[in-house]
N, C-alpha and C. Protein backbone atom coordinates (compact mmCIF):
# COMPACT_ATOMS: atom_id res chain seq x y z
N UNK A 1 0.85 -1.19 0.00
CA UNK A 1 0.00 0.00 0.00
C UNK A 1 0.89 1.25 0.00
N UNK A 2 0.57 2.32 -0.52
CA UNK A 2 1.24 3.99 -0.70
C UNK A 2 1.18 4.56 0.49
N UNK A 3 2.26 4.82 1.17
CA UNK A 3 2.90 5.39 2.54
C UNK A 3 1.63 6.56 2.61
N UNK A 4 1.41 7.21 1.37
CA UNK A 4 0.79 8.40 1.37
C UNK A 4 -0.66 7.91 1.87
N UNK A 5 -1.25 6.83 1.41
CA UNK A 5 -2.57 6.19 1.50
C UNK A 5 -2.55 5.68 3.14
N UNK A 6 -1.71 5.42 3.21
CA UNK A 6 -2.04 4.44 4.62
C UNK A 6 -1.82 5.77 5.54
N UNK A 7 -1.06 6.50 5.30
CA UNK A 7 -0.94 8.11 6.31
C UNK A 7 -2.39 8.48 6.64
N UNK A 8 -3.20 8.35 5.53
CA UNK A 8 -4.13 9.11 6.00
C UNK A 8 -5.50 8.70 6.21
N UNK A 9 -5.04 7.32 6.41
CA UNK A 9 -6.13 6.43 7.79
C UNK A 9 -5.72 6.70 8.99
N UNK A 10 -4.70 7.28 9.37
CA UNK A 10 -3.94 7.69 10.96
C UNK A 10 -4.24 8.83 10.94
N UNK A 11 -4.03 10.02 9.98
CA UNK A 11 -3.65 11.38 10.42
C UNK A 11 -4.47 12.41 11.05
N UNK A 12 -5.41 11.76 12.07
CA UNK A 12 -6.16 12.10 12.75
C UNK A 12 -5.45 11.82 14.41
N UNK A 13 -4.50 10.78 13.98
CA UNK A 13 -3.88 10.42 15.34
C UNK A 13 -2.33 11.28 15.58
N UNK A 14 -2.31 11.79 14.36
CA UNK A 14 -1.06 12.88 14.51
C UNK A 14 -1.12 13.67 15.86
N UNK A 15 -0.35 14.00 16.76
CA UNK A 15 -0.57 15.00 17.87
C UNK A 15 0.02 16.44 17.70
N UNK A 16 -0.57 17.19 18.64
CA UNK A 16 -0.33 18.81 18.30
C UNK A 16 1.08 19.02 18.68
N UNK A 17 1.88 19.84 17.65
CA UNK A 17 2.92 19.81 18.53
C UNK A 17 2.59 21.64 19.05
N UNK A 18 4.56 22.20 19.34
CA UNK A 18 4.07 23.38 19.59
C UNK A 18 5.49 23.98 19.57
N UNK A 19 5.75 25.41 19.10
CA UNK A 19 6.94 26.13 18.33
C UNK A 19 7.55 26.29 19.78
N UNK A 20 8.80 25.92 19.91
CA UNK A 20 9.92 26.05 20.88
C UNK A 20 11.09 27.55 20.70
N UNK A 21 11.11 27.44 19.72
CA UNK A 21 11.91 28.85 19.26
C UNK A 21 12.07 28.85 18.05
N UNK A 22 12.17 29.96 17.59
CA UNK A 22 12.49 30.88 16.22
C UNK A 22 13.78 31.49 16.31
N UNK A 23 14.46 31.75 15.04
CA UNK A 23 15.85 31.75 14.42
C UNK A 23 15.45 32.67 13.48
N UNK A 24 16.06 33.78 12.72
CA UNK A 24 15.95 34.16 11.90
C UNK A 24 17.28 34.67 11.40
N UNK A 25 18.15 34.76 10.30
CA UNK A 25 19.54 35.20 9.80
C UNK A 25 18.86 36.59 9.02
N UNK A 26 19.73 37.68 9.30
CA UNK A 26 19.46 38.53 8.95
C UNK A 26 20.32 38.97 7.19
N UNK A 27 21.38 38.30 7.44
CA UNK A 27 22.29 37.79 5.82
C UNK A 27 22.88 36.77 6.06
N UNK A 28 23.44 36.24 5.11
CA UNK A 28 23.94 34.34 5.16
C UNK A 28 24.98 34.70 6.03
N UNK A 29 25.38 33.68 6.88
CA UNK A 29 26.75 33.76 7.78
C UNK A 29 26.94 34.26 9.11
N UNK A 30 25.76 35.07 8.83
CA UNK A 30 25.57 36.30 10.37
C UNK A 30 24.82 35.17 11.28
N UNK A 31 25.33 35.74 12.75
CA UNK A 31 24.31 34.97 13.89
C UNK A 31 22.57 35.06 13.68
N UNK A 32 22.49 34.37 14.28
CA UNK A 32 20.58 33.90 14.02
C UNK A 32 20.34 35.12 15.04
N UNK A 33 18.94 35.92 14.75
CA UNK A 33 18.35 36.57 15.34
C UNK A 33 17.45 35.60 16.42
N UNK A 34 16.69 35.61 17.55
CA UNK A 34 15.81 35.23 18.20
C UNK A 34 14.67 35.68 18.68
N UNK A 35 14.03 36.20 17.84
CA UNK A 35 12.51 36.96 17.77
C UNK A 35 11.64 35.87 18.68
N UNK A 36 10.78 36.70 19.47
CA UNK A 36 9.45 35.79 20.30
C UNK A 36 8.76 35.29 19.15
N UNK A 37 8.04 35.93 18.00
CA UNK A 37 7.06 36.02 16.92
C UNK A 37 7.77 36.64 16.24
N UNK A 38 7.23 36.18 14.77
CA UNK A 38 7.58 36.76 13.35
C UNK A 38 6.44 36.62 12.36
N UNK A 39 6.44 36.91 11.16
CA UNK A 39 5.44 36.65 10.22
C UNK A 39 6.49 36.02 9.26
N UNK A 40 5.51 35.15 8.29
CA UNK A 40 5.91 34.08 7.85
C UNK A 40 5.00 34.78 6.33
N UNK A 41 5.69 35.00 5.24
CA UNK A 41 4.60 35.26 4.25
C UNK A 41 5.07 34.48 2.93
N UNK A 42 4.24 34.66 2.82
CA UNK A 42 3.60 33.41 1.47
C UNK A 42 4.74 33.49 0.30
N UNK A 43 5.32 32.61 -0.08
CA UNK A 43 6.31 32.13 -1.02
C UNK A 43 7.59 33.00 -1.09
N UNK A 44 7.95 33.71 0.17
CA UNK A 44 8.89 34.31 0.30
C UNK A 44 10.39 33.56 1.56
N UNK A 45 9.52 34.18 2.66
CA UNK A 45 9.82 33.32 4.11
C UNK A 45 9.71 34.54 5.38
N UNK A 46 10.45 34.32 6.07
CA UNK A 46 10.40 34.85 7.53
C UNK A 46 10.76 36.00 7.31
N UNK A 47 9.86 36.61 7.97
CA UNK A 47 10.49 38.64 7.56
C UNK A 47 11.35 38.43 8.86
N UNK A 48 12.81 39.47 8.61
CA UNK A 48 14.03 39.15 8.79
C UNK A 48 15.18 38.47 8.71
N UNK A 49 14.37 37.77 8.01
CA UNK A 49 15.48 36.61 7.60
C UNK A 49 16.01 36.89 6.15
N UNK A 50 17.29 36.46 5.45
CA UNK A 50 18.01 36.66 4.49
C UNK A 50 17.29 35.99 3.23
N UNK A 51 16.76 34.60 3.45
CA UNK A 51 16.24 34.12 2.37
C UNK A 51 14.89 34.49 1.78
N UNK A 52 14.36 35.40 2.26
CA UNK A 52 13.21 36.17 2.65
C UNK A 52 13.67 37.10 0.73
N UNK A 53 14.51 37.14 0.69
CA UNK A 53 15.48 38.03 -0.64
C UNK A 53 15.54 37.39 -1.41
N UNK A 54 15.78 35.98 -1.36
CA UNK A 54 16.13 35.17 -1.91
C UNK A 54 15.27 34.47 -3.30
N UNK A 55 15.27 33.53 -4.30
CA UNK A 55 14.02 32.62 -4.95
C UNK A 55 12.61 32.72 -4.37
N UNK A 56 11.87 33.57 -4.96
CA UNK A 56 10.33 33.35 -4.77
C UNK A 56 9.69 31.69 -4.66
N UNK A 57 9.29 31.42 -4.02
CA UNK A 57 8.81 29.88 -4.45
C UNK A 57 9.36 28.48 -4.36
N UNK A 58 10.76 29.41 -3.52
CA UNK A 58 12.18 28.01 -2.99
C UNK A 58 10.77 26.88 -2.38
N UNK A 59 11.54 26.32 -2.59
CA UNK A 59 11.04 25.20 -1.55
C UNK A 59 12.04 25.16 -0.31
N UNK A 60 12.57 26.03 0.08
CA UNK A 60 14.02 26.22 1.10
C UNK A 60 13.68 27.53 2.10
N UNK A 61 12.10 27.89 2.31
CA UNK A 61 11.75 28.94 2.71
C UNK A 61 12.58 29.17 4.05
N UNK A 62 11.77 28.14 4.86
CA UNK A 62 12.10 28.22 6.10
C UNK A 62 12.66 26.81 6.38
N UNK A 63 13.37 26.41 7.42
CA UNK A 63 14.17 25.09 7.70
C UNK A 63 13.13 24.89 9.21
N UNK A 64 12.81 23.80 9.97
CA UNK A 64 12.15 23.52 10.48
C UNK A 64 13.31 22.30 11.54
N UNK A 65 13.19 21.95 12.45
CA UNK A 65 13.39 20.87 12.94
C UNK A 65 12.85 20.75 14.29
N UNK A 66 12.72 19.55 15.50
CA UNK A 66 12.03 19.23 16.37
C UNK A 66 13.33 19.06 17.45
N UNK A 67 12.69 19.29 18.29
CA UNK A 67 13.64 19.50 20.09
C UNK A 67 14.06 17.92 19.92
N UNK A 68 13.01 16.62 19.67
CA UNK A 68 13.36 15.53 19.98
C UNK A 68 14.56 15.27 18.60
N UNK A 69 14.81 15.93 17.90
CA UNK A 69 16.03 15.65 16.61
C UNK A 69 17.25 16.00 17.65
N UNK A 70 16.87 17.45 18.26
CA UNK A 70 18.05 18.25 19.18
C UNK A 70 18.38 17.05 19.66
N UNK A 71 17.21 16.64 20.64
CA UNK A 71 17.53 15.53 21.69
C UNK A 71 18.89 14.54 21.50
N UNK A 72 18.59 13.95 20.16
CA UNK A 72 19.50 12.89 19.77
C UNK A 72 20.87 13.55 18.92
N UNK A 73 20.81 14.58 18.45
CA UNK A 73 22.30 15.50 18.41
C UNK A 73 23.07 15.09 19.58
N UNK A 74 22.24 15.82 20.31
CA UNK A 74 22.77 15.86 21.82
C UNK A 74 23.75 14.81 22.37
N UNK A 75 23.00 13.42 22.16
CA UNK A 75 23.38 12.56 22.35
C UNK A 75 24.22 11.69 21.54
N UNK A 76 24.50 12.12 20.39
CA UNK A 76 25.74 11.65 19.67
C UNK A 76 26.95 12.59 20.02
N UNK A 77 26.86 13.82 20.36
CA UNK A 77 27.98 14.53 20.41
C UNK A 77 28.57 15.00 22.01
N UNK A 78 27.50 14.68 22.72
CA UNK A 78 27.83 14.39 24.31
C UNK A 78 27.85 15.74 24.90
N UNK A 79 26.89 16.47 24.57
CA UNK A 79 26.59 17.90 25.22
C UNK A 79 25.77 18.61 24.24
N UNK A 80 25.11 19.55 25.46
CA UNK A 80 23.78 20.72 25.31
C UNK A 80 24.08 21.16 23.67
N UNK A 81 22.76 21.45 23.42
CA UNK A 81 23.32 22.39 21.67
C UNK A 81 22.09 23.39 22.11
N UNK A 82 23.02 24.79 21.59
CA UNK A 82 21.38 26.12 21.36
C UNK A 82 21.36 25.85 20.13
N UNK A 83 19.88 25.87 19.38
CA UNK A 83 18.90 25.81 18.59
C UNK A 83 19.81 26.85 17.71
N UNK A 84 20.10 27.50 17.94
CA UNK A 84 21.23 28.89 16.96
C UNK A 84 22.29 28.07 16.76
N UNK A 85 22.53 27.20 17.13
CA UNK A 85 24.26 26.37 16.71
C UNK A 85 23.71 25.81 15.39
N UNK A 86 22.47 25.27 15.39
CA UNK A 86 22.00 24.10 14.33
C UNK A 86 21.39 25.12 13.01
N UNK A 87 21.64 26.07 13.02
CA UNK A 87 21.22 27.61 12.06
C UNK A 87 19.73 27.03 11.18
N UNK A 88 19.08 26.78 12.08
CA UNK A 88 17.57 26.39 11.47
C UNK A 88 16.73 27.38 12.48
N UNK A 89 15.48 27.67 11.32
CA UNK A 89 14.56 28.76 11.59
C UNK A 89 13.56 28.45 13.05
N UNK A 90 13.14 27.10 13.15
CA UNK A 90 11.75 26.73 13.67
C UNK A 90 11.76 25.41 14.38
N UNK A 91 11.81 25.47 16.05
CA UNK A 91 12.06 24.58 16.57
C UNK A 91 10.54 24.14 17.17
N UNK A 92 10.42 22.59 17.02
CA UNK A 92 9.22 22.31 17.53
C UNK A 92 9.52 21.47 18.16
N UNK A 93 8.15 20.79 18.71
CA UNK A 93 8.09 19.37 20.08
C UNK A 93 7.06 19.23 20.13
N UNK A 94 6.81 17.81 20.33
CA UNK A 94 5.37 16.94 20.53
C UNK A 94 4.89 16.27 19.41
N UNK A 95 6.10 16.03 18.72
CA UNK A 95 5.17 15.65 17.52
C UNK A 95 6.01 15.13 16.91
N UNK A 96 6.09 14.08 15.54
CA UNK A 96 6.55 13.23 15.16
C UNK A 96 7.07 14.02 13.53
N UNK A 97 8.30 14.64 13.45
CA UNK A 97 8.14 15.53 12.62
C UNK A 97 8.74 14.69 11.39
N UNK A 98 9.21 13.81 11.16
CA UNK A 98 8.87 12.76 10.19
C UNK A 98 7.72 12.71 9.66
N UNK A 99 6.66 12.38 10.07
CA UNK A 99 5.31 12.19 10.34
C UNK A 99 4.82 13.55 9.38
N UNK A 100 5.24 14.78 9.53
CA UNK A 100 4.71 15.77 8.53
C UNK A 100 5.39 15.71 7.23
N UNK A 101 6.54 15.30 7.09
CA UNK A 101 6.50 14.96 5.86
C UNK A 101 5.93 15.20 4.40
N UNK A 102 6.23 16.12 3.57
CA UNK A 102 5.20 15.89 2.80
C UNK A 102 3.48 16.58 2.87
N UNK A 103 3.57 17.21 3.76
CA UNK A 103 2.11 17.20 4.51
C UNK A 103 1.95 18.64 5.02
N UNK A 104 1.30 19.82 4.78
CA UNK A 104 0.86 20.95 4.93
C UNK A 104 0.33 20.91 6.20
N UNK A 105 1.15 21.71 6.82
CA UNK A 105 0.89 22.29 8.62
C UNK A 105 0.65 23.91 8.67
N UNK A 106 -0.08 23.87 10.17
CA UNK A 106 -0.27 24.66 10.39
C UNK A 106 0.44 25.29 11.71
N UNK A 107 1.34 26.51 11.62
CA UNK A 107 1.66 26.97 12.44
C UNK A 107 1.31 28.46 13.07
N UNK A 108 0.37 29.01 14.09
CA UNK A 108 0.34 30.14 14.41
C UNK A 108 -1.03 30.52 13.26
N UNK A 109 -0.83 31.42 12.36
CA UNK A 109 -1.95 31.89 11.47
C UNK A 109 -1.39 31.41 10.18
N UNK A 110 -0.36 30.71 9.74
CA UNK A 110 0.67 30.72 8.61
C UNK A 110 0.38 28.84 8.12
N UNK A 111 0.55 28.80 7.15
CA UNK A 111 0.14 27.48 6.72
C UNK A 111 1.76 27.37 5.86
N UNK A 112 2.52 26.08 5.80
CA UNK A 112 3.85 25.44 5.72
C UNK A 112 3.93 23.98 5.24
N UNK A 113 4.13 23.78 3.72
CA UNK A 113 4.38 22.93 3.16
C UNK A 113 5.73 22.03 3.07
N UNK A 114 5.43 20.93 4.06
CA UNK A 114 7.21 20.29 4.64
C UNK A 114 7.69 19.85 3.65
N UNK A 115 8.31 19.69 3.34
CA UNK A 115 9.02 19.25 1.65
C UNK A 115 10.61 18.56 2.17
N UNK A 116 11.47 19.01 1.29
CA UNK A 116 12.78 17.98 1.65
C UNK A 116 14.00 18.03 2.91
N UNK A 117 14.19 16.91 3.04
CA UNK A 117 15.17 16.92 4.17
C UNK A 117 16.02 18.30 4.23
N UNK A 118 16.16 18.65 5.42
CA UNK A 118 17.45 19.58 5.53
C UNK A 118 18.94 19.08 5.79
N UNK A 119 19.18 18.50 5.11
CA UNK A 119 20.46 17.94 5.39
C UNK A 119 21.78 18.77 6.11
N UNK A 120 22.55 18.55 6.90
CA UNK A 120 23.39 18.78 7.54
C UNK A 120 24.77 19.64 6.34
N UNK A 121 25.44 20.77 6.67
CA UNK A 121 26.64 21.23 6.08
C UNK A 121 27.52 20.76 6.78
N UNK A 122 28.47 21.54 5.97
CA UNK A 122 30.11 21.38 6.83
C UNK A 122 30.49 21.85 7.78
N UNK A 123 29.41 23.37 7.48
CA UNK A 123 29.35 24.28 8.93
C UNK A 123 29.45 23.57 10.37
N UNK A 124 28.65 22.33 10.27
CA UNK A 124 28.15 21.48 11.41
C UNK A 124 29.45 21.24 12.16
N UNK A 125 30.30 20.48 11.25
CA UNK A 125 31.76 20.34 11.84
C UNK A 125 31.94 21.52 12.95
N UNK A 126 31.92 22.76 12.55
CA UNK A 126 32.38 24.30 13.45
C UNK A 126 31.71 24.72 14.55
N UNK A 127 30.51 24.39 14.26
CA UNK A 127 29.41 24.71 15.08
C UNK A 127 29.71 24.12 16.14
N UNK A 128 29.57 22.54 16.11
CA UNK A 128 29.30 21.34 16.99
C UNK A 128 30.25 20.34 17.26
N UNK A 129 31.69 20.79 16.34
CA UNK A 129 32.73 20.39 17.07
C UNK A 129 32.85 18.66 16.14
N UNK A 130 33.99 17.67 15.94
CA UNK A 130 33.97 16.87 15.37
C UNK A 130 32.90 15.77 16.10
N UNK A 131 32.42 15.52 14.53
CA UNK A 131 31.60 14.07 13.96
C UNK A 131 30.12 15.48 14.32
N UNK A 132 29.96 16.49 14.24
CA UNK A 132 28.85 17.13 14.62
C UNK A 132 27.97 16.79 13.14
N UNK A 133 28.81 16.81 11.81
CA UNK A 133 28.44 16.61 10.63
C UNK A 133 27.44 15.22 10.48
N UNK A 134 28.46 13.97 10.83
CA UNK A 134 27.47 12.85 11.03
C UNK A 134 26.17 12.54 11.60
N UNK A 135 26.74 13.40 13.03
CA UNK A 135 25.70 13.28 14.54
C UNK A 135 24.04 14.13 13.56
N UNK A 136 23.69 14.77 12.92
CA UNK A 136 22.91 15.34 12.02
C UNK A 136 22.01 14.60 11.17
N UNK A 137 22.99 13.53 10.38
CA UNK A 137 22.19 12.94 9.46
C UNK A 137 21.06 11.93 9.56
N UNK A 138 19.67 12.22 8.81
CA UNK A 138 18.66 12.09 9.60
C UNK A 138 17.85 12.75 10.68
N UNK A 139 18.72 13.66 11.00
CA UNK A 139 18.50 14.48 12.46
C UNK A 139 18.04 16.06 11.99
N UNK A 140 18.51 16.20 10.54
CA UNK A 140 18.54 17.72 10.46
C UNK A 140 17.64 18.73 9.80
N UNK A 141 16.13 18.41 10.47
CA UNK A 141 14.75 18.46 10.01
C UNK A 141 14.55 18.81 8.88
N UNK A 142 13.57 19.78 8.16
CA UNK A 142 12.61 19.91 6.91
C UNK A 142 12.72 20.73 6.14
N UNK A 143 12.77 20.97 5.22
CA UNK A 143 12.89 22.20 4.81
C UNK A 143 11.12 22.64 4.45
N UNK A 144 10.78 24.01 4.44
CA UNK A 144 8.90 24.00 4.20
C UNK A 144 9.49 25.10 2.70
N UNK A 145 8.30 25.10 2.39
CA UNK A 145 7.63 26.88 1.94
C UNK A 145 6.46 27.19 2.49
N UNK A 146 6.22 28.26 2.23
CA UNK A 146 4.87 29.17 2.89
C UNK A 146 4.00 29.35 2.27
N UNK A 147 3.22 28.41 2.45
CA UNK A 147 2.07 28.76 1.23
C UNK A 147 0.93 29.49 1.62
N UNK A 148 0.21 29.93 3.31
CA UNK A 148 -0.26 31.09 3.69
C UNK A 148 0.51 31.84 4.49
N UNK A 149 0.34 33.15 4.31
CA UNK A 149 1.28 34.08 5.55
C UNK A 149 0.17 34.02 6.80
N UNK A 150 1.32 34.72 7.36
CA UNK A 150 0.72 34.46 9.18
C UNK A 150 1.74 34.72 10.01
N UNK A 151 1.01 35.12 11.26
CA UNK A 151 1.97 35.40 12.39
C UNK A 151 2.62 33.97 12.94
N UNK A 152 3.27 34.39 13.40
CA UNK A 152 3.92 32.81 14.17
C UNK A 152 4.79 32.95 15.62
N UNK A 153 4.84 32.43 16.13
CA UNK A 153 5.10 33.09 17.92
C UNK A 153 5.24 31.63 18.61
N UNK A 154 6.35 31.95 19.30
CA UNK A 154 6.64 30.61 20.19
C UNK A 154 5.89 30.39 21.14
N UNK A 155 5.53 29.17 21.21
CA UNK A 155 4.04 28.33 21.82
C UNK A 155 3.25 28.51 21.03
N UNK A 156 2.64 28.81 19.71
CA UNK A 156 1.75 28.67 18.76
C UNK A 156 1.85 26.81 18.66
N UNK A 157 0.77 26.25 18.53
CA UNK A 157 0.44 24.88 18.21
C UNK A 157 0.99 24.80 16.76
N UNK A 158 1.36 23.38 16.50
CA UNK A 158 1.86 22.63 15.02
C UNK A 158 0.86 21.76 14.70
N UNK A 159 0.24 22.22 14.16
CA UNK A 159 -0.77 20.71 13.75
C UNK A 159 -1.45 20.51 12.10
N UNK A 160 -1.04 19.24 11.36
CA UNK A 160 -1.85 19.38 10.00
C UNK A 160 -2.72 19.97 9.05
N UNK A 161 -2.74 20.20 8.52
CA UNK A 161 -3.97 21.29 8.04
C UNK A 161 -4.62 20.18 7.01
N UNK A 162 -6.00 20.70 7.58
CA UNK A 162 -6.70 19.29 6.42
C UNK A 162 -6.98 20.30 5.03
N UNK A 163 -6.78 18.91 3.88
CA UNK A 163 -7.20 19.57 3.20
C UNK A 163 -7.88 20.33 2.48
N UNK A 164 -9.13 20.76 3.50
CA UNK A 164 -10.12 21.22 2.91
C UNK A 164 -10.06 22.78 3.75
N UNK A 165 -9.00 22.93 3.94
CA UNK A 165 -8.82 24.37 4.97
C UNK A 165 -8.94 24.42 6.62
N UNK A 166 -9.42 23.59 6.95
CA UNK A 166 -9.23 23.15 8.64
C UNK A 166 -8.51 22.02 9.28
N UNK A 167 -7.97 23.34 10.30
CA UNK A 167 -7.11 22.75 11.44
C UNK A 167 -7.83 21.25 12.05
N UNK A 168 -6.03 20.33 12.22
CA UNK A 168 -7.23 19.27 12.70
C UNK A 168 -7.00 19.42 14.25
């Protein structure tokens, strides 16, 4: 049976997650900003952020990953990481972020189409010190685009958006 088909005899059992922190780069290279809330607009990305300038329609809007990915960083490299070491936009928890995949969420007022892995750079090495590059793979959440704008604010709920326009 199609991963996609059998998803969505469950995806009612998906659970809510909920935004842990926000990141935003103000130009490539520079430290991550840490805004409470930001707006998220439609096929651009995060106002303040650099890629925000960038390809209309990236599929590379915003980078996404989950506290429980942190979790297991953590634990390959044998100490704490801030969410700014891992230079991704949108930290979440409670939720199986595998599981969105593929699959239009809703965060805050802003609707976010998860699309392809974010795979780990070389940067990682610098950041996180050796094997930080490896400790990543698999680990180094989603990349979305924005397909509604919206506010977005840490503790805003994560949860699927059905397809017919409502939150589930």
């Amino acid at each position: 049976m199609d991963v996609q088909k059998l998803f969505e005899r469950y995806r009612d059992t998906v659970p809510v997650g909920r935004v842990e922190w926000i990141g935003t780069r103000p130009a490539r290279f520079e430290d991550l900003v840490c805004p409470q809330s930001t707006f998220a607009e439609a096929n651009r990305g995060l106002q303040g952020d650099h890629r925000m300038d960038k390809t209309p329609g990236s599929g590379r809007q915003v980078t996404i990953i989950s506290r429980e990915f942190i979790e297991q960083i953590e634990k390959q490299i044998g100490r704490s990481i801030d969410p700014a070491e891992l230079r991704r936009n949108i930290v979440v928890s409670g939720v199986n972020l595998n599981a969105l995949r593929y699959q239009k969420i809703a965060i805050g007022n802003a609707v976010f189409d998860v699309g392809a892995l974010c795979d780990p750079c070389e940067r990682m090495e610098k950041h996180l010190g050796p094997g930080g590059f490896v400790s990543m793979m698999g680990y180094g959440g989603f990349c979305c685009k924005i397909v509604q704008s919206g506010e977005i604010a840490i503790g805003d709920k994560v949860s699927l958006y059905h397809p017919q326009g409502q939150l589930i």
